[in-house]
N, C-alpha and C. Protein backbone atom coordinates (compact mmCIF):
# COMPACT_ATOMS: atom_id res chain seq x y z
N UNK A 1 -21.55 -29.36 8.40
CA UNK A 1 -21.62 -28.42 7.26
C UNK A 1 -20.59 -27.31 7.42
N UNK A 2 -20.69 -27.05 8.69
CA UNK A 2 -19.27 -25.81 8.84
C UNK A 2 -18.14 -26.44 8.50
N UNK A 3 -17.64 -27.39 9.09
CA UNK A 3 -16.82 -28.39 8.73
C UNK A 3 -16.56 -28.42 7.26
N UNK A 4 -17.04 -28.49 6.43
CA UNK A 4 -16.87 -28.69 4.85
C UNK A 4 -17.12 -27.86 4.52
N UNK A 5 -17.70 -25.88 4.63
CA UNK A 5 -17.55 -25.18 4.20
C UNK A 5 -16.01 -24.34 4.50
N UNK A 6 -15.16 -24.79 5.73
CA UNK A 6 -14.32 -24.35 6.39
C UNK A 6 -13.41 -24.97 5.22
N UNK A 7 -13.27 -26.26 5.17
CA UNK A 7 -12.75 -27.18 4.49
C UNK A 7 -12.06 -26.41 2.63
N UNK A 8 -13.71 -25.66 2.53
CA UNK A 8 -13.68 -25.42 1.07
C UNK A 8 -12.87 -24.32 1.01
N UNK A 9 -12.72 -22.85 2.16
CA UNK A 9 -12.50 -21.69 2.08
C UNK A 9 -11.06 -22.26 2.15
N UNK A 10 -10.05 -22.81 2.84
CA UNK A 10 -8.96 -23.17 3.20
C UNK A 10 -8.31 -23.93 1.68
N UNK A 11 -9.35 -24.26 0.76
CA UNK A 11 -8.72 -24.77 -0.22
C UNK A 11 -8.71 -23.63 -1.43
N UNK A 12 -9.59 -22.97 -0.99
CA UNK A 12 -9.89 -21.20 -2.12
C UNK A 12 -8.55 -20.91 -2.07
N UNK A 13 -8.19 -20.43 -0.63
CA UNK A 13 -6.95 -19.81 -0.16
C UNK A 13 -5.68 -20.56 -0.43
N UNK A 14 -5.58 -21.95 -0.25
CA UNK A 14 -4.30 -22.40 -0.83
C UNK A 14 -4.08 -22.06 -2.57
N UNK A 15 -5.33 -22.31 -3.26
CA UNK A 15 -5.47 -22.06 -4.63
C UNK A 15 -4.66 -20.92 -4.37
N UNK A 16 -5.37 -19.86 -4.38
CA UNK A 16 -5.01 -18.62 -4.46
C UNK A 16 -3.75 -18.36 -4.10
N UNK A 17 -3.06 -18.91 -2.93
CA UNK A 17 -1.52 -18.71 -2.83
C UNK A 17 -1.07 -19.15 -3.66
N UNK A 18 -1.06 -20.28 -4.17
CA UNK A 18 -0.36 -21.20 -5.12
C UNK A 18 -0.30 -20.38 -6.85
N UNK A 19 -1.40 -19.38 -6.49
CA UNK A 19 -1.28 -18.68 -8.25
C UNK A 19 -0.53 -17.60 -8.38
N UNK A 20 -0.48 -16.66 -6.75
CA UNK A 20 0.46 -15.97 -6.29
C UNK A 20 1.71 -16.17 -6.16
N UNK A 21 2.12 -17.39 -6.19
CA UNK A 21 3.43 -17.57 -5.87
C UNK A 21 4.32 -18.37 -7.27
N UNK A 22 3.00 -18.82 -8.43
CA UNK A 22 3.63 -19.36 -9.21
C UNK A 22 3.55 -17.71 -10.75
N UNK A 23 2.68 -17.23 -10.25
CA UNK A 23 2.94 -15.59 -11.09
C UNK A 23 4.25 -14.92 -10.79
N UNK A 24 4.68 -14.88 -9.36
CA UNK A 24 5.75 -13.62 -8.66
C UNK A 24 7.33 -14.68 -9.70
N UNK A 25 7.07 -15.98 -9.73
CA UNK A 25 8.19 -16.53 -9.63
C UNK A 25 8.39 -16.16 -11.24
N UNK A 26 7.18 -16.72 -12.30
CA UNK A 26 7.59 -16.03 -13.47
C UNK A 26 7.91 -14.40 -13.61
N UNK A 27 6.95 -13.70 -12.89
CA UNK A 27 7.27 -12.14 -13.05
C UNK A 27 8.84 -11.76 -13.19
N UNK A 28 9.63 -12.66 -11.75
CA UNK A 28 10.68 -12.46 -11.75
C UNK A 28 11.71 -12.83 -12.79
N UNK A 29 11.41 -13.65 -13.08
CA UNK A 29 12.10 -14.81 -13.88
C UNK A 29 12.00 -14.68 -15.44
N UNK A 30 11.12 -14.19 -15.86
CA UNK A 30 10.83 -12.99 -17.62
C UNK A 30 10.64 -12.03 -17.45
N UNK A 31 10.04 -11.15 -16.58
CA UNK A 31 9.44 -9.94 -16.50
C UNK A 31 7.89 -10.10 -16.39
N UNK A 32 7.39 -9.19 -15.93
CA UNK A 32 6.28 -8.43 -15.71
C UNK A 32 5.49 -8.43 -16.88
N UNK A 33 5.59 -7.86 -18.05
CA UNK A 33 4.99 -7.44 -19.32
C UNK A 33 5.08 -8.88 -20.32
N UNK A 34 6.31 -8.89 -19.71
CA UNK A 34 6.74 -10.50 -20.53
C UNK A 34 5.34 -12.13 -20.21
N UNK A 35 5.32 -12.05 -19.25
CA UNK A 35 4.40 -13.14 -18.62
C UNK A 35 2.62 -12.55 -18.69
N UNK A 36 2.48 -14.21 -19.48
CA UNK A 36 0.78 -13.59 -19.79
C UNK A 36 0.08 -14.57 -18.30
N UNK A 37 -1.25 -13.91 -18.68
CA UNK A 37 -1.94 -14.72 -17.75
C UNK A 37 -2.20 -15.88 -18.28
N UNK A 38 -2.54 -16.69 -19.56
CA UNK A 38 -2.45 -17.68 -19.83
C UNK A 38 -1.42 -18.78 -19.79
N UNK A 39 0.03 -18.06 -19.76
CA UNK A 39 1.06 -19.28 -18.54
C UNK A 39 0.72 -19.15 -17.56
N UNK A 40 0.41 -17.95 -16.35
CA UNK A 40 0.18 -18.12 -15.17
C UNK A 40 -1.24 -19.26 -14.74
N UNK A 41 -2.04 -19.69 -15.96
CA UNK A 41 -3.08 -20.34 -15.63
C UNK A 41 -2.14 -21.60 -16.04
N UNK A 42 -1.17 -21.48 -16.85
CA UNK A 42 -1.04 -23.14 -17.12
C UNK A 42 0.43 -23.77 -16.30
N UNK A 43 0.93 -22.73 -15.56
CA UNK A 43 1.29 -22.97 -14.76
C UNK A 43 0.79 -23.44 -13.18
N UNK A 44 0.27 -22.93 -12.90
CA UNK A 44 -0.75 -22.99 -11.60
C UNK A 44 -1.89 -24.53 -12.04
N UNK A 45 -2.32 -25.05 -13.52
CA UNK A 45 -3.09 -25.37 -13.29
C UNK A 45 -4.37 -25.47 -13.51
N UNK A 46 -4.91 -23.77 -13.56
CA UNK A 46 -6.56 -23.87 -13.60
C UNK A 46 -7.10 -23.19 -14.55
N UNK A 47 -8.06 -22.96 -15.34
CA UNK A 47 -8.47 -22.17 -16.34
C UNK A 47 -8.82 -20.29 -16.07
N UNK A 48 -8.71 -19.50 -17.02
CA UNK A 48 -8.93 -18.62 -16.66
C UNK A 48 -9.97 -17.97 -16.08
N UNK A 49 -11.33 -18.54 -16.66
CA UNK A 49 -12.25 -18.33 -15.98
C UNK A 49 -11.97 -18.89 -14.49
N UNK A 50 -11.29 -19.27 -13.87
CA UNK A 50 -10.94 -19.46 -12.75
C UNK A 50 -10.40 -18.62 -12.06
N UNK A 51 -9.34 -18.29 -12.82
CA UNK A 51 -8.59 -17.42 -12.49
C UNK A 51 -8.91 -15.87 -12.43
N UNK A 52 -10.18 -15.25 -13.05
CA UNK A 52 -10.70 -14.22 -13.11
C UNK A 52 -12.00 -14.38 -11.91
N UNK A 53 -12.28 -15.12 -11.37
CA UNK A 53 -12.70 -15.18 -10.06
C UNK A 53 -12.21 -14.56 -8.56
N UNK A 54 -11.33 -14.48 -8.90
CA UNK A 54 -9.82 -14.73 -7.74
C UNK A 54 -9.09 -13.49 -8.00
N UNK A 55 -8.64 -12.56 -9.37
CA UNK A 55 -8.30 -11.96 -9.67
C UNK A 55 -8.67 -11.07 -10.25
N UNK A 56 -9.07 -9.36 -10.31
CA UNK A 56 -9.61 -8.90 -11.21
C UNK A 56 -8.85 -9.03 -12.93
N UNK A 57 -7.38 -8.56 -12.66
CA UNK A 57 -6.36 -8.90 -14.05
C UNK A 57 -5.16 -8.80 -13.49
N UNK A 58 -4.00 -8.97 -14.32
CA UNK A 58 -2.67 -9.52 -14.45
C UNK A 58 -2.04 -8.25 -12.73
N UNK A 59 -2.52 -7.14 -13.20
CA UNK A 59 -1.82 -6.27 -12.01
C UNK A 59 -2.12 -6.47 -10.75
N UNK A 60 -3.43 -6.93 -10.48
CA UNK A 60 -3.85 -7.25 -9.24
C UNK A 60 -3.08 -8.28 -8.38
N UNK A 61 -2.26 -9.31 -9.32
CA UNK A 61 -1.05 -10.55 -8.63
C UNK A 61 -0.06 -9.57 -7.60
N UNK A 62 -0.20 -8.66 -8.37
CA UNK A 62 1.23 -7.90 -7.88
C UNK A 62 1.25 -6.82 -6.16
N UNK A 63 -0.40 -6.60 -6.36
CA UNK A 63 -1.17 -5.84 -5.50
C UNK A 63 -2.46 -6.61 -4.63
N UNK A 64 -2.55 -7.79 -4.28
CA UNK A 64 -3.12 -8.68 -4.15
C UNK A 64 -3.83 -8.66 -2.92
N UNK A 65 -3.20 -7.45 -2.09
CA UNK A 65 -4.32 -7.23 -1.17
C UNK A 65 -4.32 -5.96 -1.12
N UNK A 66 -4.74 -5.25 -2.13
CA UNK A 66 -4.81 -4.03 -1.96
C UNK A 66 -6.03 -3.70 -1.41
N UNK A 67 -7.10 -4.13 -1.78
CA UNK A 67 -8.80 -3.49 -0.42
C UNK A 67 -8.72 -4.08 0.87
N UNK A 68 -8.46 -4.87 1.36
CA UNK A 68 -7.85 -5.69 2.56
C UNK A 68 -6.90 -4.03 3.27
N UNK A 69 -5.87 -4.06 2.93
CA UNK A 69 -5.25 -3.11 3.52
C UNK A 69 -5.67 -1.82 3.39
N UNK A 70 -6.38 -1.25 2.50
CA UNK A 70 -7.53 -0.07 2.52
C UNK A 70 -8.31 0.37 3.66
N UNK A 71 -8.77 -1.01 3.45
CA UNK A 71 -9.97 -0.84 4.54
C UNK A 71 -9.39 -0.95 6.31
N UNK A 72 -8.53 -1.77 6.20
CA UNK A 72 -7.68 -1.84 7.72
C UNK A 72 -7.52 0.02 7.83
N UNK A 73 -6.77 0.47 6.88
CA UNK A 73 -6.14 1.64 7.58
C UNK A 73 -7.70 2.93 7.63
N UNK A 74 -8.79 2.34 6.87
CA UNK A 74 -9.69 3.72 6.80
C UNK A 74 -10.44 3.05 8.25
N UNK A 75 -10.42 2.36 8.50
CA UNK A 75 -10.93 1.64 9.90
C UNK A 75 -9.88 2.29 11.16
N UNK A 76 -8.79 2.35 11.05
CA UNK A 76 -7.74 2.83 11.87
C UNK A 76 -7.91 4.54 11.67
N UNK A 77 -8.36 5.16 10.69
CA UNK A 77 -8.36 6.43 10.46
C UNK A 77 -9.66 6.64 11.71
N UNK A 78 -10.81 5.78 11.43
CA UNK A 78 -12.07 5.97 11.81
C UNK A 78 -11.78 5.87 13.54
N UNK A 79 -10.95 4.63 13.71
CA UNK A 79 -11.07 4.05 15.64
C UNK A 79 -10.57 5.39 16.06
N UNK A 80 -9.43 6.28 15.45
CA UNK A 80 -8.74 7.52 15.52
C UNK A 80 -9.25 8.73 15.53
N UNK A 81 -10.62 8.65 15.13
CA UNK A 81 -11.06 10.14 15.02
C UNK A 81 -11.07 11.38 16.03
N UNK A 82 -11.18 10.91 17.22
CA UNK A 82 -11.50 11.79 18.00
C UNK A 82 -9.52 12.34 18.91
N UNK A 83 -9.15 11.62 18.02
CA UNK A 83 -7.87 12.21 19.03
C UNK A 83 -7.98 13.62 18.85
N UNK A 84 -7.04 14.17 20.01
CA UNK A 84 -6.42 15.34 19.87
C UNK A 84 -5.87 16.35 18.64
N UNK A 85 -4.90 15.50 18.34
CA UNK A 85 -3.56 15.51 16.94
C UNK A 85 -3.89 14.82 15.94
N UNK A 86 -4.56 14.68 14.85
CA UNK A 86 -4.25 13.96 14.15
C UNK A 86 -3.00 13.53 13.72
N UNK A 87 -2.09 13.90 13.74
CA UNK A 87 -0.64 13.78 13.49
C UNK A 87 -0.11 12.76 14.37
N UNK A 88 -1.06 12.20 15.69
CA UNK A 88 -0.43 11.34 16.26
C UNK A 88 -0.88 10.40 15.74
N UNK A 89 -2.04 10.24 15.38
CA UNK A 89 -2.73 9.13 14.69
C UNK A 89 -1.87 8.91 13.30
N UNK A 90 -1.06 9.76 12.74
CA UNK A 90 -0.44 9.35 11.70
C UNK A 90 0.69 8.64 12.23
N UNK A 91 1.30 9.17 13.21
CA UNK A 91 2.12 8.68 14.12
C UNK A 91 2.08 6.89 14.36
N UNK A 92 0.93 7.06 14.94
CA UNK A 92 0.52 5.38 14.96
C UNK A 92 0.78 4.70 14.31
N UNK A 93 0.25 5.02 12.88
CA UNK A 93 0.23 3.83 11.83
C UNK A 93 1.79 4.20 11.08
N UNK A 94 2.34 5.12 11.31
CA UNK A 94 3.69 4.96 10.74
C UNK A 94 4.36 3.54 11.47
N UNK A 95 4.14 3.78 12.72
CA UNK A 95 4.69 2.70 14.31
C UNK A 95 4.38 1.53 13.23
N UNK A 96 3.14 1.62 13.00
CA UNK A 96 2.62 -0.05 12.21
C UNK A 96 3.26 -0.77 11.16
N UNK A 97 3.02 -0.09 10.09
CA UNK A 97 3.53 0.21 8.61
C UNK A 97 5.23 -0.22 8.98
N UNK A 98 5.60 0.48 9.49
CA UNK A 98 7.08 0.42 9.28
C UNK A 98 7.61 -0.69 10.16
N UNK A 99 6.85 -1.13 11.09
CA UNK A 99 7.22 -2.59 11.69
C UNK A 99 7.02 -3.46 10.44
N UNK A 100 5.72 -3.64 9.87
CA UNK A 100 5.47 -4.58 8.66
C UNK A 100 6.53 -4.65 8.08
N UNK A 101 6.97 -3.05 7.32
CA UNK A 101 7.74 -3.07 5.61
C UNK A 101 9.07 -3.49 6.50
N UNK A 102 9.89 -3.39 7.40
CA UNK A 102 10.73 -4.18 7.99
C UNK A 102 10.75 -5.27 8.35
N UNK A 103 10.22 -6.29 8.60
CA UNK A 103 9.89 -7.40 8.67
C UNK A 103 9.69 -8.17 7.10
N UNK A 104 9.37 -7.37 6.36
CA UNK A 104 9.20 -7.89 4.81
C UNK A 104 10.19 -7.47 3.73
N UNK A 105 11.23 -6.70 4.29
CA UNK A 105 11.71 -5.47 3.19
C UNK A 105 12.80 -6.31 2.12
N UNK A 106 13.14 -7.73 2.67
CA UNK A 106 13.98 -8.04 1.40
C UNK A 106 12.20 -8.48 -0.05
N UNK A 107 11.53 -9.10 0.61
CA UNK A 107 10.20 -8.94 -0.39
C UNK A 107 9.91 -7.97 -0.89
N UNK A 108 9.99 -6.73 0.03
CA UNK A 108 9.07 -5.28 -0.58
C UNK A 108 10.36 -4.75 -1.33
N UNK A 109 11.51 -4.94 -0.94
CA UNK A 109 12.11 -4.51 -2.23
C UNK A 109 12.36 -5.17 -3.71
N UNK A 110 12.16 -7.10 -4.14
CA UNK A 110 11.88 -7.03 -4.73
C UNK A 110 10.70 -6.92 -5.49
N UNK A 111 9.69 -6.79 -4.30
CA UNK A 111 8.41 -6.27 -5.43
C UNK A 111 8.36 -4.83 -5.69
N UNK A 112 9.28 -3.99 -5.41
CA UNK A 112 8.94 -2.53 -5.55
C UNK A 112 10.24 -2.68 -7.43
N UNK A 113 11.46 -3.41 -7.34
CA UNK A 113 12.01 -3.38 -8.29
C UNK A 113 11.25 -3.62 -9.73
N UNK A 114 9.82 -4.68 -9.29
CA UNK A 114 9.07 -5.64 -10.44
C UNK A 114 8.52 -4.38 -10.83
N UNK A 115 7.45 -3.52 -9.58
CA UNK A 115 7.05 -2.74 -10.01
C UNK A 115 7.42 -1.49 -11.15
N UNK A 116 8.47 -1.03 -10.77
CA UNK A 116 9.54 -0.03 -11.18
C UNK A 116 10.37 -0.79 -12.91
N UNK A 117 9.90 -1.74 -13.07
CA UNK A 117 10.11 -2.40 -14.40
C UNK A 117 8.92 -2.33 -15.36
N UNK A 118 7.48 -1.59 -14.31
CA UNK A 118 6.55 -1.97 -15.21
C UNK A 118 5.52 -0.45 -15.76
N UNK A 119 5.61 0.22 -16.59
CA UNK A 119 4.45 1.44 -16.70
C UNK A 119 3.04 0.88 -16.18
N UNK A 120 2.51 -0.46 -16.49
CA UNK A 120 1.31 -0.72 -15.88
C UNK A 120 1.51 -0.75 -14.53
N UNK A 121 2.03 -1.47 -13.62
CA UNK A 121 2.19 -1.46 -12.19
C UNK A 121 2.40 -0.16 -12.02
N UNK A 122 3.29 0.33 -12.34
CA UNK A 122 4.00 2.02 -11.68
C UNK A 122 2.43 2.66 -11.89
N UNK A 123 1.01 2.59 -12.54
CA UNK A 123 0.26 3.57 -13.10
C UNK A 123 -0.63 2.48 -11.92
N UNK A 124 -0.74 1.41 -11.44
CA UNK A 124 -1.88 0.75 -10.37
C UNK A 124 -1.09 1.26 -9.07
N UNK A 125 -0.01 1.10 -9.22
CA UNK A 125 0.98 1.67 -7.76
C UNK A 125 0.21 3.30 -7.24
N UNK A 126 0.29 4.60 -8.24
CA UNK A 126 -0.46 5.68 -8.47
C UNK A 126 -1.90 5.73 -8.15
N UNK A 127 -2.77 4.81 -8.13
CA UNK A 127 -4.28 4.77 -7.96
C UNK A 127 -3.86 4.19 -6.77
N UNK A 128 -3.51 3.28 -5.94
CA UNK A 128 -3.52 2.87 -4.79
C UNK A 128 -3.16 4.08 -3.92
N UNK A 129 -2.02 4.71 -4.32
CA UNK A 129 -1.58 6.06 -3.45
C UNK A 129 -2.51 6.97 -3.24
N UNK A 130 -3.79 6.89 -4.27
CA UNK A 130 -4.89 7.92 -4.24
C UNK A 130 -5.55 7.82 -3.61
N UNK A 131 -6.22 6.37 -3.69
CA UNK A 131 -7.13 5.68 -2.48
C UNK A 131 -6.46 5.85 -1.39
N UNK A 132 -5.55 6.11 -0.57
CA UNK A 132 -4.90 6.48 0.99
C UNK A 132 -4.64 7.94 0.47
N UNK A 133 -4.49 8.95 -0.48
CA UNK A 133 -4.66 10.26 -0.11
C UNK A 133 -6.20 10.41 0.25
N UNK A 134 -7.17 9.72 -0.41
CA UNK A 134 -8.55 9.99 -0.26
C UNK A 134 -9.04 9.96 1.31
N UNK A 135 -8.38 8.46 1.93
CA UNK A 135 -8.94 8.26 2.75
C UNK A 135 -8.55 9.03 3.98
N UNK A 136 -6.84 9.83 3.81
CA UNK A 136 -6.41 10.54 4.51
C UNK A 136 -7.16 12.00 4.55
N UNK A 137 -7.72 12.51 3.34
CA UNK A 137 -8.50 14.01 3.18
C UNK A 137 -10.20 13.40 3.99
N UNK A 138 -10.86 12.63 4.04
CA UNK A 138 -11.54 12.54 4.91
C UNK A 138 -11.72 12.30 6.19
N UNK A 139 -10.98 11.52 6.57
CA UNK A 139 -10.39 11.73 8.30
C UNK A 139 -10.14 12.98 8.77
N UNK A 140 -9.23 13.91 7.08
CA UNK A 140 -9.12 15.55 8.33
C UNK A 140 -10.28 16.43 7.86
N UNK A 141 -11.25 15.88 7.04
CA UNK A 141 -12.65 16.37 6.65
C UNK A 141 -13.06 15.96 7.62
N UNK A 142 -13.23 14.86 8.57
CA UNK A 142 -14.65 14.98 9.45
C UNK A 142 -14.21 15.66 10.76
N UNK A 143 -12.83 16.70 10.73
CA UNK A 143 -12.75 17.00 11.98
C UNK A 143 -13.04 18.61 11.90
N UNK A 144 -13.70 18.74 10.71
CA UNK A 144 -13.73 20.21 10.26
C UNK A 144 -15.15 20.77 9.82
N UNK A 145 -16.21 21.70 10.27
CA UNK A 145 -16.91 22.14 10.07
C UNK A 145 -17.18 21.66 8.19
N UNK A 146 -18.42 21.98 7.77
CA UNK A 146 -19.22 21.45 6.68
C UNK A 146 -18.53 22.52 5.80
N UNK A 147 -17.66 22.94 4.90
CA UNK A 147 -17.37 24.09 3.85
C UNK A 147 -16.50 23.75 2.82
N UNK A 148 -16.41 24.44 1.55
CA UNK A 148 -16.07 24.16 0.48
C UNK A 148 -14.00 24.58 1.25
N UNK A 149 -13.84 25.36 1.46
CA UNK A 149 -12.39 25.95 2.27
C UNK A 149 -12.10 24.91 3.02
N UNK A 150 -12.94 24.29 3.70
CA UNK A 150 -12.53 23.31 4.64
C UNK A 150 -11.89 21.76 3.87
N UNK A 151 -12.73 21.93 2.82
CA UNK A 151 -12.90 20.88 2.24
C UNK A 151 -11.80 20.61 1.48
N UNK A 152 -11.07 21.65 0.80
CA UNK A 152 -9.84 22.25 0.30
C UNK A 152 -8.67 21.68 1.03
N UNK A 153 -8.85 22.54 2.56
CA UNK A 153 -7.43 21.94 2.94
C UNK A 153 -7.09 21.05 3.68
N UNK A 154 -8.46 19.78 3.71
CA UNK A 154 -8.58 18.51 4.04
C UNK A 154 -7.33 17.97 3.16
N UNK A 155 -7.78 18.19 1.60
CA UNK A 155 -7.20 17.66 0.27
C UNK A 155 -5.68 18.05 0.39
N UNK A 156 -5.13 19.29 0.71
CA UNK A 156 -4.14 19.70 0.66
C UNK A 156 -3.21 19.36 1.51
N UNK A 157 -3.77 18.88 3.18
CA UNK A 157 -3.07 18.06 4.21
C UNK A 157 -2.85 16.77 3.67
N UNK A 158 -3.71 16.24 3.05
CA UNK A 158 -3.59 15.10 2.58
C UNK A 158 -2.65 14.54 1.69
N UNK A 159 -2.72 15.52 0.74
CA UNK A 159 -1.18 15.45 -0.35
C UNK A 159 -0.18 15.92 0.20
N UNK A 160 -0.27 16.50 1.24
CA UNK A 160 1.23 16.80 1.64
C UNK A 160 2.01 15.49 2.69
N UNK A 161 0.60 14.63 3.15
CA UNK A 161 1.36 13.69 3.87
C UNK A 161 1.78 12.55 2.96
N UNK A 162 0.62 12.26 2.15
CA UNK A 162 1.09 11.04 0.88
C UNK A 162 2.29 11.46 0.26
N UNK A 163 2.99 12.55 -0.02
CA UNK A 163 3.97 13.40 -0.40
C UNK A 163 5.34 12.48 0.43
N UNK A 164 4.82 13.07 1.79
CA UNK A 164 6.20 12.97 2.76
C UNK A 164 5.94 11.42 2.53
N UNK A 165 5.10 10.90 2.72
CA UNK A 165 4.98 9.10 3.06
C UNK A 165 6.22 8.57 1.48
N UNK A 166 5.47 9.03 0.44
CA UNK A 166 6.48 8.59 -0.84
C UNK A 166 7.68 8.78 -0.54
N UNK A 167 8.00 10.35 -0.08
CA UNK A 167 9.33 10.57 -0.43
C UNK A 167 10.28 9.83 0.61
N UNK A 168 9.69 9.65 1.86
CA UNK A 168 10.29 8.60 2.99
C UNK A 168 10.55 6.72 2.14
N UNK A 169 9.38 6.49 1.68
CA UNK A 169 9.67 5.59 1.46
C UNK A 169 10.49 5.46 0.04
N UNK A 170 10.81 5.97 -0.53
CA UNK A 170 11.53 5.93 -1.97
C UNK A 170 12.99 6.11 -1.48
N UNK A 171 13.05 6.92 -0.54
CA UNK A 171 14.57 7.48 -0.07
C UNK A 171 14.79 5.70 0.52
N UNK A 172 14.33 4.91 0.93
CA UNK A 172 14.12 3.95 2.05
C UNK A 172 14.04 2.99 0.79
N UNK A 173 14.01 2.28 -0.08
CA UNK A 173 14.01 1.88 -1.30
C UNK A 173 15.69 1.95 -1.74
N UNK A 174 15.39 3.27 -1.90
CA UNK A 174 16.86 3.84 -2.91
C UNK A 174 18.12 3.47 -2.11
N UNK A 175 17.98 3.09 -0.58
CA UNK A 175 19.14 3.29 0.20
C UNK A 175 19.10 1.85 0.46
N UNK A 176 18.37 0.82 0.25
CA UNK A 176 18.29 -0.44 0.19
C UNK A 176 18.15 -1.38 1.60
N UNK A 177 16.41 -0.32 2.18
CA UNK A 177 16.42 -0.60 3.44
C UNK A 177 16.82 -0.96 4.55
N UNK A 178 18.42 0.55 4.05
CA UNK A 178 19.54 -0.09 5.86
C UNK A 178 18.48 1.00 6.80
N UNK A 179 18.18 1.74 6.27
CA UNK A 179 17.57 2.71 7.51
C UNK A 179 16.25 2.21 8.70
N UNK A 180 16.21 2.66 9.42
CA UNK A 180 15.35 2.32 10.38
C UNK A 180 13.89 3.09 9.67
N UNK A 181 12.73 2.22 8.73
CA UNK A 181 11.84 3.07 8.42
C UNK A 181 11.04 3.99 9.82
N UNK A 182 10.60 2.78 10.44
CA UNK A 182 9.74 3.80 11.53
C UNK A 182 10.33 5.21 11.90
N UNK A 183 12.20 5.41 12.66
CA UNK A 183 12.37 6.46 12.56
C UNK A 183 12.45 7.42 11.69
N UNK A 184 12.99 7.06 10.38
CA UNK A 184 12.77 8.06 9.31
C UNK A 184 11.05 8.93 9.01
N UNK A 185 9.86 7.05 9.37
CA UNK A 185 9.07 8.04 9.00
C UNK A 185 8.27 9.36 10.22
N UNK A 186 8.88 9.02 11.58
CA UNK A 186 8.14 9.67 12.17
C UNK A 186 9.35 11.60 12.21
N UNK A 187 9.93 11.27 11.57
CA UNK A 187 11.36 12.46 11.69
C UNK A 187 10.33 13.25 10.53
N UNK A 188 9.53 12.25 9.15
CA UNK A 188 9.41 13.19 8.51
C UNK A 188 7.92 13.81 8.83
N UNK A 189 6.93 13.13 9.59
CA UNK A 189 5.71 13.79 9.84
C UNK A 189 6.48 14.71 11.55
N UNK A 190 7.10 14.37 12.55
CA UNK A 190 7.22 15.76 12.51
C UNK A 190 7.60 17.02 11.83
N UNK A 191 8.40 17.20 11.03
CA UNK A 191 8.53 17.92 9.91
C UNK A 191 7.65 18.71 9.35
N UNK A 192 6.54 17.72 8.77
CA UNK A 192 5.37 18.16 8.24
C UNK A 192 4.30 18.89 9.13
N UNK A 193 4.75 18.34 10.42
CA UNK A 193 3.24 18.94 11.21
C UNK A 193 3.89 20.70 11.76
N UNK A 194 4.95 20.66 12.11
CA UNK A 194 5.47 22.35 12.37
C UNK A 194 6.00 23.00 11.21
N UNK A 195 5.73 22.16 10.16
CA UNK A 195 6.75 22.86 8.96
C UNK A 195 7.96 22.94 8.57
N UNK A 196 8.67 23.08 7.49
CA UNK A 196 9.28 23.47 6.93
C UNK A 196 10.22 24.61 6.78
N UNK A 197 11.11 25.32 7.38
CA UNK A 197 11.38 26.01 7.43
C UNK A 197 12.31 26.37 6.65
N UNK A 198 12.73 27.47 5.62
CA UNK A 198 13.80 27.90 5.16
C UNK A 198 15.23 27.23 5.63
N UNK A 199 15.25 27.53 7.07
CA UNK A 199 16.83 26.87 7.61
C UNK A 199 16.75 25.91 7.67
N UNK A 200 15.96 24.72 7.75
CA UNK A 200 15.76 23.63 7.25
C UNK A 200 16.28 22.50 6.51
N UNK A 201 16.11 23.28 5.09
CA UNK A 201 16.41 22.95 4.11
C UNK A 201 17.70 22.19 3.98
N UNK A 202 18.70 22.89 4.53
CA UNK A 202 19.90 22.53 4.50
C UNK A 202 20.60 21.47 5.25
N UNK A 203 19.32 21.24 6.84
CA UNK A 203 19.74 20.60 7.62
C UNK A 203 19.83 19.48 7.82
């Protein structure tokens, strides 16, 4: 019985690649807005009610593991709690992150181009960034006494790192991933953790 339930999950998952890979190819190939989900079903194959099993809607192809990677990093926030620095713990997962998006970056740049073609993606791209500011303002919430002030500049550390994280990675985008992300991004959370300084600016 394991045997043939193993059997079944391994065939979920090929499905599922196979709808992923026959969506990205039209996305590319008409556009984003251009391609309905009803070619992507009759391309692939299977009916939509199938396909809405597997998928919540059309943006989710594009973002396809977005709670998967959520939950990895609020799990990594959590194994992290008790450090010293939080800033090293950001440290860490920059180390992570930026091994990945290097290893993938001729992909992540053209899925960041698909994105950047689309107001719907660019507006699911925005809610994903929220869900990791969120999960970043509670990690520096549980290292802080119970208060509304506290609670404040949980939120405010938080946007200032999702901040630096964008603006690292957009610069890293725009420059057509010759740069070394990991060093860029750990140049910019030190930055962030002593500040900013006037003379800075220039430097």
């Amino acid at each position: 019985m394991a045997e043939e339930l193993s059997l079944r999950e391994k065939k979920k998952l090929q499905m599922r690649a196979n709808v992923l890979e026959t969506a990205h190819e039209l996305f590319h190939k008409q556009g984003f807005e251009e391609t309905t989900i009803e070619e992507i079903c009759a391309e692939s194959e299977i009916s939509k009610r199938t396909f809405f099993r597997y998928f919540r809607d059309k943006e989710s192809l594009v973002f396809p593991n977005r709670d998967e990677r959520l939950e990895a990093f609020t799990s990594f926030l959590a194994a992290n709690k008790d450090s010293d620095n939080p800033f090293d713990t950001l440290r860490s997962a920059t180390a992570v992150f930026g091994q990945l998006h290097r290893a993938k970056k001729h992909k992540i740049l053209a899925q960041q181009a698909l994105i950047k073609s689309s107001p719907a993606l660019q507006a699911r791209e925005r809610e994903i960034d929220q869900d990791w500011e969120d999960a970043i303002a509670a990690a520096f919430r549980t290292r802080t006494s119970d208060s509304e002030q506290n609670a404040l500049w949980a939120r405010v550390r938080a946007g200032a790192v999702m901040g630096v994280v964008r603006a690292t990675v957009t610069y890293w985008f725009e420059t057509q991933c010759k740069d070394n992300l990991e060093e860029l991004g750990m140049a910019a959370i030190e930055r962030l953790e002593r500040g900013f300084g006037i003379d800075e600016l220039d430097s």
